[in-house]
N, C-alpha and C. Protein backbone atom coordinates (compact mmCIF):
# COMPACT_ATOMS: atom_id res chain seq x y z
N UNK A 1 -22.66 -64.72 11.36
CA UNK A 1 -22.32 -63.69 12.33
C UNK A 1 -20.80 -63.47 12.32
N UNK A 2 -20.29 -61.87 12.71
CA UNK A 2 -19.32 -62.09 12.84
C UNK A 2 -18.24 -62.43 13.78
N UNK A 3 -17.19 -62.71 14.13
CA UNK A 3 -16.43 -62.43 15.17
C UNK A 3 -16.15 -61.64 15.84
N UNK A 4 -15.98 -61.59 16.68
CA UNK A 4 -15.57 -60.25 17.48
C UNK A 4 -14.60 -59.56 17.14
N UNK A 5 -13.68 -60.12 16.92
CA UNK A 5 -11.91 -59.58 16.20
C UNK A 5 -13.16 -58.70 15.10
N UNK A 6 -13.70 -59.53 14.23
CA UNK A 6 -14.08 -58.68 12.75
C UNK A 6 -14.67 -57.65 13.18
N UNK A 7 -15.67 -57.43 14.41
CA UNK A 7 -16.12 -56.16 14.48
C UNK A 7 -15.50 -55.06 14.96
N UNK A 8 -14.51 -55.51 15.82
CA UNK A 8 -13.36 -54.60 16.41
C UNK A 8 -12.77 -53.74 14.84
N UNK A 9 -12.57 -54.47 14.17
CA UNK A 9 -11.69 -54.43 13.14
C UNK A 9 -12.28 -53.44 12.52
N UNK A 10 -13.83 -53.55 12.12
CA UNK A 10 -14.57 -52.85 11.83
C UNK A 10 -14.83 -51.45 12.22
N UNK A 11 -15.20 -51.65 13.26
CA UNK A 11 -15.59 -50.38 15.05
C UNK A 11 -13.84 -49.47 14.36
N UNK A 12 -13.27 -49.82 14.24
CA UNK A 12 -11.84 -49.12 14.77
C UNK A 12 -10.97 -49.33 13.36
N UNK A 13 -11.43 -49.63 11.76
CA UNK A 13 -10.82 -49.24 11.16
C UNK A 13 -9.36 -50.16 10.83
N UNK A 14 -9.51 -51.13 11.82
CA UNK A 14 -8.42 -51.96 12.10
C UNK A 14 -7.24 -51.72 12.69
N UNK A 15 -7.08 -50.58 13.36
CA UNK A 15 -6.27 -49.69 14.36
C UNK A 15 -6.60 -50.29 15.75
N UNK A 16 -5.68 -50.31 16.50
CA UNK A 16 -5.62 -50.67 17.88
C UNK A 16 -5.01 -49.44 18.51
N UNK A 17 -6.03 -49.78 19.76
CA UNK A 17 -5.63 -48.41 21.17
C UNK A 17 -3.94 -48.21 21.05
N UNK A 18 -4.10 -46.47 21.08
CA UNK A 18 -2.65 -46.44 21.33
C UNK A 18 -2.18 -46.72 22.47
N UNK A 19 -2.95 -46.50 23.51
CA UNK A 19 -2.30 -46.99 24.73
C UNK A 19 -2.00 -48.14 25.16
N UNK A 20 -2.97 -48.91 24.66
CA UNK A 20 -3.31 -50.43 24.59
C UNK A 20 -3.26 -51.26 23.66
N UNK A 21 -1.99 -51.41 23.17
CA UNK A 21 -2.07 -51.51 21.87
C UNK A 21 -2.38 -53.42 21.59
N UNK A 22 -1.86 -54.21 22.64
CA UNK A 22 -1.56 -55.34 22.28
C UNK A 22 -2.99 -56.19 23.31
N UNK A 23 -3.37 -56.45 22.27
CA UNK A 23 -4.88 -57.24 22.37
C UNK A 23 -4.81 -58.88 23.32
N UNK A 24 -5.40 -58.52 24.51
CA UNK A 24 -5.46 -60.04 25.28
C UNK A 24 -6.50 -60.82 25.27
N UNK A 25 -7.52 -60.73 24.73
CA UNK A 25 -8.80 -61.56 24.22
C UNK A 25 -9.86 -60.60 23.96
N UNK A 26 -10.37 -61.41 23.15
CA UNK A 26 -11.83 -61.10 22.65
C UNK A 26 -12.92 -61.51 23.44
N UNK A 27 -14.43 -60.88 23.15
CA UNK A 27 -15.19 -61.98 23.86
C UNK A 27 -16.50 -61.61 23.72
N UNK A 28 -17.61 -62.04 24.45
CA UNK A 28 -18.89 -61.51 24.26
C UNK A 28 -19.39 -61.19 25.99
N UNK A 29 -19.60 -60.36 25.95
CA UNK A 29 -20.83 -59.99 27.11
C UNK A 29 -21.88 -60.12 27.18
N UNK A 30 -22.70 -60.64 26.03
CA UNK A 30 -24.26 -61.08 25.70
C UNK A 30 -23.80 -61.14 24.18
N UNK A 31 -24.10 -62.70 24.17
CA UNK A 31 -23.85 -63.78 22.77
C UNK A 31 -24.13 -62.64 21.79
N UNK A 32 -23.76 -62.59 20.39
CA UNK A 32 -24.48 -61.93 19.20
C UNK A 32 -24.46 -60.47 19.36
N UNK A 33 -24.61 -60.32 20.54
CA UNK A 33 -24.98 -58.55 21.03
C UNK A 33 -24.32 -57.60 21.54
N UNK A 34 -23.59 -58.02 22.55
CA UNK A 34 -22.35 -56.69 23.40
C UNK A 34 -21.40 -57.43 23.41
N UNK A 35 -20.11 -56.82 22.59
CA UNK A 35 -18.54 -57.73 22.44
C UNK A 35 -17.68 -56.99 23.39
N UNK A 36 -16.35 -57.08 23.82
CA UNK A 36 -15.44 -56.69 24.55
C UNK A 36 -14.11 -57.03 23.95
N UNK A 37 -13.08 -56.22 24.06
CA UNK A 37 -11.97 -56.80 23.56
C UNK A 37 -11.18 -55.95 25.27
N UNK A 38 -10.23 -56.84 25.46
CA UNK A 38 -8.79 -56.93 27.04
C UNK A 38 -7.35 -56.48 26.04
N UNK A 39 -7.15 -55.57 26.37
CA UNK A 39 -5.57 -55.21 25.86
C UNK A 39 -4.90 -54.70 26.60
N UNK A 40 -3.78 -54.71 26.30
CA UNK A 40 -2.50 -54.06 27.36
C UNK A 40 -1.56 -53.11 26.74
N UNK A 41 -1.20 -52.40 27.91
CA UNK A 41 0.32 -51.19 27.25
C UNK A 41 0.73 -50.82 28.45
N UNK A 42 0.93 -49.77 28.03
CA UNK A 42 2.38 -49.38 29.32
C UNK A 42 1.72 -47.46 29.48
N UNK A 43 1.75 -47.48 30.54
CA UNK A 43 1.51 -45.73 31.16
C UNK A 43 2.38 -45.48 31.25
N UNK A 44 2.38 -43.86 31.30
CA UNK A 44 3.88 -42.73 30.98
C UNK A 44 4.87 -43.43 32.16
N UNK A 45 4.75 -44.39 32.94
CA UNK A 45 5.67 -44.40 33.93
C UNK A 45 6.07 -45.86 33.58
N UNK A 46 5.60 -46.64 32.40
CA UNK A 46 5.96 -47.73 32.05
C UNK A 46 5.56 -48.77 32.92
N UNK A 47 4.33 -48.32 33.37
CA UNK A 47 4.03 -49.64 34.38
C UNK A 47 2.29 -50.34 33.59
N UNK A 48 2.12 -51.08 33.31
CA UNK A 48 1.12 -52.26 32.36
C UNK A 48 -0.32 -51.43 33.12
N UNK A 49 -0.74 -51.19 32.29
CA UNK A 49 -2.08 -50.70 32.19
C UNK A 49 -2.88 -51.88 31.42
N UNK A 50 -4.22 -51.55 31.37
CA UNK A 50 -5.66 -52.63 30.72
C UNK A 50 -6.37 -51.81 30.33
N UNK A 51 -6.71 -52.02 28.98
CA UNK A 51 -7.83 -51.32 28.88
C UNK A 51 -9.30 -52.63 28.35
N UNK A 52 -10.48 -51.81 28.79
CA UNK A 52 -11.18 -52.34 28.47
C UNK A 52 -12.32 -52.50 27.36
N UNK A 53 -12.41 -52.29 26.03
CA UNK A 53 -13.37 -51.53 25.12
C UNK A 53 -15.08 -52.61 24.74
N UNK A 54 -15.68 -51.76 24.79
CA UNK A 54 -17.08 -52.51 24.38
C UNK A 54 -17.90 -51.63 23.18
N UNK A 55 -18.52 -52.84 22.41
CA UNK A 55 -19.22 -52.15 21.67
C UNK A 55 -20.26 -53.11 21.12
N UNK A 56 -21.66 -52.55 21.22
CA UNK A 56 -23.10 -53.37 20.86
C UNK A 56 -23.08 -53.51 19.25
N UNK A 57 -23.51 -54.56 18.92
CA UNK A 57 -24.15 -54.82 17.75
C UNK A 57 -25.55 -54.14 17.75
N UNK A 58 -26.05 -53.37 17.26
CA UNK A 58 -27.33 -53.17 17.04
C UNK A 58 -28.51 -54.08 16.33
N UNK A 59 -29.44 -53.96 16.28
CA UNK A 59 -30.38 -55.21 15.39
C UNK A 59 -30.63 -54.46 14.11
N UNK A 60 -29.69 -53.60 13.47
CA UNK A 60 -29.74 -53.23 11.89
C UNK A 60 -27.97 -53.34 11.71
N UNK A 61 -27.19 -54.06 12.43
CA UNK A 61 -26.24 -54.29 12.37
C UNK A 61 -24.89 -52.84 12.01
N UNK A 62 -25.47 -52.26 12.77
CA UNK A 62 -25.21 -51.03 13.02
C UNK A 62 -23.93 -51.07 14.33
N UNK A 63 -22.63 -50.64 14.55
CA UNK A 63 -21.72 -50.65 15.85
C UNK A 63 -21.80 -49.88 16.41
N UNK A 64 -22.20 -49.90 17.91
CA UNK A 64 -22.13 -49.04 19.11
C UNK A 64 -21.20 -48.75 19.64
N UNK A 65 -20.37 -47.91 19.92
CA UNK A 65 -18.98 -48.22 20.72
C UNK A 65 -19.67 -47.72 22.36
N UNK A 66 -19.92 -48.39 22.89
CA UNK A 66 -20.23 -48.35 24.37
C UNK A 66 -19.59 -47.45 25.50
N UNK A 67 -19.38 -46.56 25.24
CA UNK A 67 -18.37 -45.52 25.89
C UNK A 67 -18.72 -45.38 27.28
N UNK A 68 -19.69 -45.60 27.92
CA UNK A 68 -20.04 -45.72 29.17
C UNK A 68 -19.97 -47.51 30.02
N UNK A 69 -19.24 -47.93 29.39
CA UNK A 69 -18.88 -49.23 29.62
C UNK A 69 -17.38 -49.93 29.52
N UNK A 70 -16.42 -48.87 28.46
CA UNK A 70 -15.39 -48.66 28.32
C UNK A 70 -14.50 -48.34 29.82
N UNK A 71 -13.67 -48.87 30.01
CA UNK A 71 -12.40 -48.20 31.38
C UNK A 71 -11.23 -48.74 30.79
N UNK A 72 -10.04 -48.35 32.01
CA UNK A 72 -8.61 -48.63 31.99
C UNK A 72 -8.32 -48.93 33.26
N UNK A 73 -7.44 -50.06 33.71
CA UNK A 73 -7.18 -50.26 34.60
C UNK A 73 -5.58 -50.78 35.20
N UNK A 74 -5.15 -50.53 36.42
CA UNK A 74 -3.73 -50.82 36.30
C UNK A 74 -3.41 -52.59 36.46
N UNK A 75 -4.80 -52.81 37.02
CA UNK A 75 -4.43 -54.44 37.76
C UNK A 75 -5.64 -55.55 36.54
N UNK A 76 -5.15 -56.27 35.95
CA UNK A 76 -5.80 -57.15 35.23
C UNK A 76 -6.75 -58.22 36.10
N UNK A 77 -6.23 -58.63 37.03
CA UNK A 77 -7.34 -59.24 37.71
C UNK A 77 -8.67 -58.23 38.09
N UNK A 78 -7.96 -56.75 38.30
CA UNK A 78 -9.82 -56.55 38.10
C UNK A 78 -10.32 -56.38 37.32
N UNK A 79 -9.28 -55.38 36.35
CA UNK A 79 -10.18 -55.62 34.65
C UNK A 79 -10.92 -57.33 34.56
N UNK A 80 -10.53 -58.44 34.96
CA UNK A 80 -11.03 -59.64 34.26
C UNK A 80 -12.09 -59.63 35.19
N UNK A 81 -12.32 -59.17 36.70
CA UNK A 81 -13.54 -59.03 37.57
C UNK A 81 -14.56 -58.61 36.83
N UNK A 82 -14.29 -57.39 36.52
CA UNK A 82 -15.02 -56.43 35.85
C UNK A 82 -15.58 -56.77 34.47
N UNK A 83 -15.15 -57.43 33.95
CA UNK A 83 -15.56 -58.09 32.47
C UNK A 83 -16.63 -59.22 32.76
N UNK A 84 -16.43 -60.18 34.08
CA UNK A 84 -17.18 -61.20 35.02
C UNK A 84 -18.28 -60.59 34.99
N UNK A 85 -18.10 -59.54 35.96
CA UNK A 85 -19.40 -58.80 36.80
C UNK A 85 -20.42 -58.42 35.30
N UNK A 86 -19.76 -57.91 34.47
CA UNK A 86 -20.19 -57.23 33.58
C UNK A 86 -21.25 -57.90 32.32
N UNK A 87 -20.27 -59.49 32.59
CA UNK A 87 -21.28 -60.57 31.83
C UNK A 87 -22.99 -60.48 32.14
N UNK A 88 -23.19 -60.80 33.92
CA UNK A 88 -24.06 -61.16 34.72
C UNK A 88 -24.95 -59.36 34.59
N UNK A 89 -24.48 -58.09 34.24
CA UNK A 89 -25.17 -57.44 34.11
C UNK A 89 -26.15 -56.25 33.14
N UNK A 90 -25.08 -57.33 32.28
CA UNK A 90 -26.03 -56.41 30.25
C UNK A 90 -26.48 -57.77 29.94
């Protein structure tokens, strides 16, 4: 299986969010199946934004980019809520 970094890498060409450019962990939301990657940047006013990206493995190993699961946020403790909550509900 792969890593999560590798499928990101994959999903995206190996390009990172422009907004978000600098990656704060990887992870899984359901083992094998829905990954997440936490990154950070700066909004037009230079104040630290989060973004949040997801994307499913399919069972023909096919990448989903989860766009209805995707956000941005200004405060990282809730982005990391939200990644919590998010475990307990895919």
């Amino acid at each position: 299986m792969k890593s999560v970094k590798q499928i990101f890498d994959e999903a995206f060409n190996g390009q990172t969010n422009i907004m978000t450019p600098k990656v704060l962990e990887y992870g899984w939301l359901k083992k094998n199946k829905i990954c997440y990657e936490l990154s950070e940047g700066k909004d037009m006013w230079n104040g630290k934004i989060y973004g949040l990206t997801v994307i499913e493995v399919m069972p023909d190993g096919e990448l989903e980019k989860r766009r209805d699961l995707r956000d941005c946020y200004n405060n990282l403790t809730v982005a990391k809520a939200t990644i919590k909550q998010l475990k307990e509900d895919v």
